[in-house]
Protein backbone atom coordinates (compact mmCIF):
# COMPACT_ATOMS: atom_id res chain seq x y z
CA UNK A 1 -24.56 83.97 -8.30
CA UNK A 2 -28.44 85.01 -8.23
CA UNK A 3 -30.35 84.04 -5.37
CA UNK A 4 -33.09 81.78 -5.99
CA UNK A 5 -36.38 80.27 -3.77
CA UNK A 6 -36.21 76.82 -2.30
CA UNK A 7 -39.04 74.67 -0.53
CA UNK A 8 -37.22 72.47 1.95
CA UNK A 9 -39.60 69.03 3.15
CA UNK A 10 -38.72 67.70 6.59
CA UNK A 11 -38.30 64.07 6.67
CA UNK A 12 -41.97 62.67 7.25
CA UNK A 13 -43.28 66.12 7.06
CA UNK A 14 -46.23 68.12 4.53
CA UNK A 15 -45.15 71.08 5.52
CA UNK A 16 -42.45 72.82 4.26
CA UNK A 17 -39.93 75.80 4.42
CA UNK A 18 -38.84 78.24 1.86
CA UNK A 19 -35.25 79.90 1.79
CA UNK A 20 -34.21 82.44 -0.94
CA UNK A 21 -30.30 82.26 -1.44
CA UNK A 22 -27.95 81.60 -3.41
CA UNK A 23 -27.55 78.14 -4.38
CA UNK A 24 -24.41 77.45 -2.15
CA UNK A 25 -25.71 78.76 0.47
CA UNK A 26 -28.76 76.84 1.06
CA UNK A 27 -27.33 73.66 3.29
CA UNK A 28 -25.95 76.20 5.99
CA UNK A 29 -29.04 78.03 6.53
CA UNK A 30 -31.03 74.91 6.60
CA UNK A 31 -28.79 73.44 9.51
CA UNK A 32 -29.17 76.83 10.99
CA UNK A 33 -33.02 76.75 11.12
CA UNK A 34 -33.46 73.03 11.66
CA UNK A 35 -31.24 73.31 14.97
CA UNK A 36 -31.64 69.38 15.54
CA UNK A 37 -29.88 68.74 12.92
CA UNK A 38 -26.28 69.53 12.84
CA UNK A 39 -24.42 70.56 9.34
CA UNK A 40 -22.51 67.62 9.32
CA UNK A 41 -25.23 65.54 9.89
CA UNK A 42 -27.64 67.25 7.59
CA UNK A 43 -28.67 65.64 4.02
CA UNK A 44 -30.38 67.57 1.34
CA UNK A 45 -32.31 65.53 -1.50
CA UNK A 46 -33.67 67.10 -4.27
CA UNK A 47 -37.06 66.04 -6.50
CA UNK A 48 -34.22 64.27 -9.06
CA UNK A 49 -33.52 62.05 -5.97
CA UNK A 50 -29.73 63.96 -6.12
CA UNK A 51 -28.08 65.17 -3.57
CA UNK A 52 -26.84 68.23 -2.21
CA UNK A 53 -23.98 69.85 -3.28
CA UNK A 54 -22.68 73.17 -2.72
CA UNK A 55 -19.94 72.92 -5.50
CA UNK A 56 -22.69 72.11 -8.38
CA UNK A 57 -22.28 74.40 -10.27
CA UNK A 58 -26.30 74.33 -12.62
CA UNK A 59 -28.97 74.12 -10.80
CA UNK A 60 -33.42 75.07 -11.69
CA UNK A 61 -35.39 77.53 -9.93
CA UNK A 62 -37.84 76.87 -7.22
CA UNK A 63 -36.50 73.01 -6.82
CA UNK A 64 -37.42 71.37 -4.10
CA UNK A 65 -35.46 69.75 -1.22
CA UNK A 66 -35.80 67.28 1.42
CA UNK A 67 -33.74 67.58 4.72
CA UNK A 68 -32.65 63.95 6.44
CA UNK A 69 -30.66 63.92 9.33
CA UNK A 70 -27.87 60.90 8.75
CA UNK A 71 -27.93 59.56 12.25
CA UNK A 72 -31.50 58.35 11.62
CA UNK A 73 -30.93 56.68 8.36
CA UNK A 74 -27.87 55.09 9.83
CA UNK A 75 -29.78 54.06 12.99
CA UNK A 76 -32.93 52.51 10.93
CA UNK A 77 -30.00 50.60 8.83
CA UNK A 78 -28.81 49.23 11.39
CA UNK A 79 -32.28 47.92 12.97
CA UNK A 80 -33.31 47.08 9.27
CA UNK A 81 -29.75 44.62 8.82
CA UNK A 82 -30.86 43.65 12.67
CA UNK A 83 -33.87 42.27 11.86
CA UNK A 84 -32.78 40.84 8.71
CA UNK A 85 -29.96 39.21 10.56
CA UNK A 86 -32.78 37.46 13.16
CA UNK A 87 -34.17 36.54 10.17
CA UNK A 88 -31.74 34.88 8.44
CA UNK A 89 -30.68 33.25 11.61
CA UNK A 90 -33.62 31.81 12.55
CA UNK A 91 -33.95 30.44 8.85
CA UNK A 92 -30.83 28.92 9.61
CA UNK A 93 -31.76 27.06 12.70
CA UNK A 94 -34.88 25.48 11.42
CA UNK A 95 -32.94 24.68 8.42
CA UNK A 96 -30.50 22.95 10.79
CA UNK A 97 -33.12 21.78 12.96
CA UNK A 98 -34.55 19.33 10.02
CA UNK A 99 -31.17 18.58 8.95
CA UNK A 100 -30.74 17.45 12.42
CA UNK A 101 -33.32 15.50 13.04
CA UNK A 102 -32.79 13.83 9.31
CA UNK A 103 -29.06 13.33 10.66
CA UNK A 104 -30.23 11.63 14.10
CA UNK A 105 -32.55 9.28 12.12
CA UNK A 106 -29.79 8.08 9.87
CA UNK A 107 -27.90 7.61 13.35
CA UNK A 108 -29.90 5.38 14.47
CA UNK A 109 -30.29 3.26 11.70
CA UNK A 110 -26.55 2.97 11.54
CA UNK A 111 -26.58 2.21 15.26
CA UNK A 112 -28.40 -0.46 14.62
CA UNK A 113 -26.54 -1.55 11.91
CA UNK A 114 -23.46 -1.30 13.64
CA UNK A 115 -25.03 -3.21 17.06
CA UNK A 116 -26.01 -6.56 14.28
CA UNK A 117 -21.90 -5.84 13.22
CA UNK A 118 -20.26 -5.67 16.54
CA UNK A 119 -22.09 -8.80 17.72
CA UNK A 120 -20.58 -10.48 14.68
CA UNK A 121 -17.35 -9.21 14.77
CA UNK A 122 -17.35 -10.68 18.37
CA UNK A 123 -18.06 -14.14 17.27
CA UNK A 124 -15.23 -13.91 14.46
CA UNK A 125 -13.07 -12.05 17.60
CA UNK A 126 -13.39 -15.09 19.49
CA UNK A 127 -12.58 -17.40 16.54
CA UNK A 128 -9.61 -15.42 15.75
CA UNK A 129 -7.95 -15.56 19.00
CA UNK A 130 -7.97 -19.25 18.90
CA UNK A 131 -6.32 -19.29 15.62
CA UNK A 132 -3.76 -16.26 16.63
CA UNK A 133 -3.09 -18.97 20.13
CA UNK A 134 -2.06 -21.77 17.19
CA UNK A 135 0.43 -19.55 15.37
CA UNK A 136 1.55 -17.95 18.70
CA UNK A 137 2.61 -21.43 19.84
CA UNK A 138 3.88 -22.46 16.47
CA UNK A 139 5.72 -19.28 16.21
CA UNK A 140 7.55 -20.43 19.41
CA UNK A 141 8.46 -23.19 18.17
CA UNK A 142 10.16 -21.66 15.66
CA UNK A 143 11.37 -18.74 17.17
CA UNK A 144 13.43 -21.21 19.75
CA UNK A 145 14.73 -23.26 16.55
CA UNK A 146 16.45 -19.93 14.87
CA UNK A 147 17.68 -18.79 18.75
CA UNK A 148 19.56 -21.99 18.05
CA UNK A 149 20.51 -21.24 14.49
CA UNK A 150 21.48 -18.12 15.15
CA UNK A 151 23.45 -18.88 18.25
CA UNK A 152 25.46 -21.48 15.87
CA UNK A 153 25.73 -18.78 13.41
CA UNK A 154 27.05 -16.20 15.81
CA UNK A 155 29.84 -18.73 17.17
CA UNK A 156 30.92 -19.89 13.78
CA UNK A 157 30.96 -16.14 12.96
CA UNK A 158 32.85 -14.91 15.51
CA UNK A 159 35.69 -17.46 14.76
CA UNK A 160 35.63 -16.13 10.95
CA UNK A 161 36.11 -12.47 12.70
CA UNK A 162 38.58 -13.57 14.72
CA UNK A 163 40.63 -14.97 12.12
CA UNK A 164 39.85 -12.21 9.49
CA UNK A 165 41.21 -9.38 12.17
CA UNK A 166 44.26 -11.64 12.68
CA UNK A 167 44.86 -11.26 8.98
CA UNK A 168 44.35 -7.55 8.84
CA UNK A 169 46.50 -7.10 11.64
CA UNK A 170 49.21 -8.86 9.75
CA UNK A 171 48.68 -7.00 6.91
CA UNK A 172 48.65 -3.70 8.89
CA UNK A 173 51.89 -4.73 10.71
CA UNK A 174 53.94 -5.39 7.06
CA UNK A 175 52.42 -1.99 5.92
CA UNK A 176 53.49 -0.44 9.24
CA UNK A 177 57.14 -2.06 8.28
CA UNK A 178 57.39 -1.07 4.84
CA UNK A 179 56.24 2.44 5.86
CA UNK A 180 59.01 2.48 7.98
CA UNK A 181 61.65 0.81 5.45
CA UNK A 182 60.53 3.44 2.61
CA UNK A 183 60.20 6.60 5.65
CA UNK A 184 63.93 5.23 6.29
CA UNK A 185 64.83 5.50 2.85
CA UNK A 186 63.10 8.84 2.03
CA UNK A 187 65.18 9.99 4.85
CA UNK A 188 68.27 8.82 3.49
CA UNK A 189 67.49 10.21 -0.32
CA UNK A 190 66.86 13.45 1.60
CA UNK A 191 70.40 13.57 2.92
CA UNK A 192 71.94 12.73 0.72
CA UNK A 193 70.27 15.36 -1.70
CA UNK A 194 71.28 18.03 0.89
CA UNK A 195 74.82 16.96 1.11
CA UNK A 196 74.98 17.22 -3.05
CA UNK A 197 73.05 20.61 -2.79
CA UNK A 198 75.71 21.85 -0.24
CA UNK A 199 79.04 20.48 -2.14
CA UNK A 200 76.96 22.39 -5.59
CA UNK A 201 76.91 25.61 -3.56
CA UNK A 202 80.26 25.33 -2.06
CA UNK A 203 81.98 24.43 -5.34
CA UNK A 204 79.98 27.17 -7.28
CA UNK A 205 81.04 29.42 -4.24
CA UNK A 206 85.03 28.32 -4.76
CA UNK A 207 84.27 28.60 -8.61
CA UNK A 208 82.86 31.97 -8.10
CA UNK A 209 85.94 33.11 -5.86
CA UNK A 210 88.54 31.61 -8.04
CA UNK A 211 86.96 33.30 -11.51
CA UNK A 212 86.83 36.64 -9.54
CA UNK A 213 90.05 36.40 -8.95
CA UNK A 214 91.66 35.30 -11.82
CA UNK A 215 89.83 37.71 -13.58
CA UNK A 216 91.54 40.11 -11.13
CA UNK A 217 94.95 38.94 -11.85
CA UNK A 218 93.99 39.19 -15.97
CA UNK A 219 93.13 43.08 -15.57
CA UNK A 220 96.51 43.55 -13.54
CA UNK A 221 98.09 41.58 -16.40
CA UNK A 222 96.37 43.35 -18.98
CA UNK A 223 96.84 47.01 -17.45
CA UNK A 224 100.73 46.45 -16.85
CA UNK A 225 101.48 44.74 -20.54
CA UNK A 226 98.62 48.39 -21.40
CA UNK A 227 101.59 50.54 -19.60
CA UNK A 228 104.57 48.18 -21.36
CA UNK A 229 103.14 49.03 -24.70
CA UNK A 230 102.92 52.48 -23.41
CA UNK A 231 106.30 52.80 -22.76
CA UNK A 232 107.57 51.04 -25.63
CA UNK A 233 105.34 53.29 -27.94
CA UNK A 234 106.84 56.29 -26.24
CA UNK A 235 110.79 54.66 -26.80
CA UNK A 236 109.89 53.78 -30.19
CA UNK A 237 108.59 57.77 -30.65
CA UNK A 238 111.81 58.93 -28.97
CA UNK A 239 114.34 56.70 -30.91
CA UNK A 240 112.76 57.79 -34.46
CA UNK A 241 112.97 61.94 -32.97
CA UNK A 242 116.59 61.19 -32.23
CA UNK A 243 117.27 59.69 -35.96
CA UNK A 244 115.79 62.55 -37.34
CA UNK A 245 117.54 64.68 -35.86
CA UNK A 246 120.78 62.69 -36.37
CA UNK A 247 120.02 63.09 -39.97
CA UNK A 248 119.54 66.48 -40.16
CA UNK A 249 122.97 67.09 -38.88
CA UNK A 250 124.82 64.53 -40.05
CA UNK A 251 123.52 63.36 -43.90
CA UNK A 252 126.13 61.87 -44.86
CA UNK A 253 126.90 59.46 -42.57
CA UNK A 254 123.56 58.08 -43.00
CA UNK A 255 123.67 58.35 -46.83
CA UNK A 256 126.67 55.83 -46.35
CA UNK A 257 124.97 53.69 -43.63
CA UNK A 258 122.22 53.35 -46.10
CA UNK A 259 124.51 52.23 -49.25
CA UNK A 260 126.61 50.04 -46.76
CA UNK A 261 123.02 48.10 -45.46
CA UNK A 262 122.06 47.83 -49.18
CA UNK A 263 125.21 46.23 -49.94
CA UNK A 264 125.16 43.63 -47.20
């Protein structure tokens, strides 16, 4: 970047320094000449009323700068808001101050208002008691006719209890009774539903036994008329051999036997 010539103004100051650099350059060598100012601290204000920056990347030749240190413009803020602060304040207390004294007026008016209305609230006070004396004794009276009422009530009540727990009581005792009657009887249905349930199991037990074993004694049947038929089959085999061999050897004689059978 070329180097270029600034004029730097000191806060409050005609006088001025120049400082040929390059643009980015400038701030540090300001801070470093103005040694009461620190970098950090340091504000640079151009003629365009913009500030300093030493990314900016245009900038005009000769342009002139003034150097502020930040702890002074934050200082004279802060006296400036002071001051405006007292200000307001005190705006704020005569402002109250009036309001006040407007306030206190109205006070006293309503004092006085109120002083006239107490006095007559005192008279009515006084008028009211005596009436609240009348119904106080009146409502004696009456109170001590319902104690009596009520005292009647309560007796003639208390027989009506009396007589309605007797009743319940009954009741309760023939529930209690037929509870026990139909307990009794559950009991009984119970039993005797066990005692059928065991004479079903034992007879299906017995029936089971019995059909096992007369289905036993059918398959011994069965396999010894199986070996009868067997043997029979096997006789039957033999006798019809024997025959034919009989009638190989002898034909005649069966020729014969066979005329003589056909002739019976």
């Amino acid at each position: 970047m070329k180097k270029v010539t600034f004029r730097v103004f000191l806060k409050n100051q005609q006088n001025f320094r120049e400082y040929t650099c390059e643009y980015h350059q400038l701030k540090r060598l300001v801070a470093k000449e103005e040694i009461q100012i620190p970098y950090d601290c340091l504000l640079l204000i151009d003629q365009n009323n913009q500030v300093y920056s030493s990314n900016q990347l245009t900038m005009q030749k000769n342009i002139l700068f003034w150097a502020f240190d930040i702890r002074e413009i934050f200082s004279e803020n802060k006296i400036l808001k002071n001051k405006q602060y007292q200000e307001e304040n005190d705006n704020i207390l005569r402002l109250e101050n009036q309001t006040l004294k407007g306030k206190l007026y109205d006070l006293n008016e309503q004092i006085s208002k109120m002083s006239k209305k107490i006095s007559q609230l005192e008279i009515d006070l006084q008028v009211s008691k005596e009436a609240l004396n009348q119904k106080q004794h009146e409502f004696y009276q009456q109170n001590q006719q319902l104690n009596e009422e009520k005292l009647k009530n309560e007796n003639n009540f208390k027989v009506l209890i009396d007589e309605k727990i007797y009743q319940i009581q009954t009741i309760n005792n023939e529930k209690e009774q037929q509870k026990r009657i139909y307990e009794k009887e559950i009991q009984e249905e119970k039993e005797r539903t066990y005692q059928i349930q065991k004479e079903f199991a034992n007879a299906k037990l017995t029936y089971e036994q019995e059909s096992q074993s007369l289905q036993q004694k059918n398959r011994n049947v069965l396999q010894q008329l199986e070996k009868e038929l067997v043997k029979t089959k096997q006789e039957l085999q033999d006798f019809e051999y024997a025959q034919q061999i009989q009638m190989k050897a002898h034909p005649d004689q069966f020729l014969l036997l066979g005329i003589a059978k056909i002739v019976i």
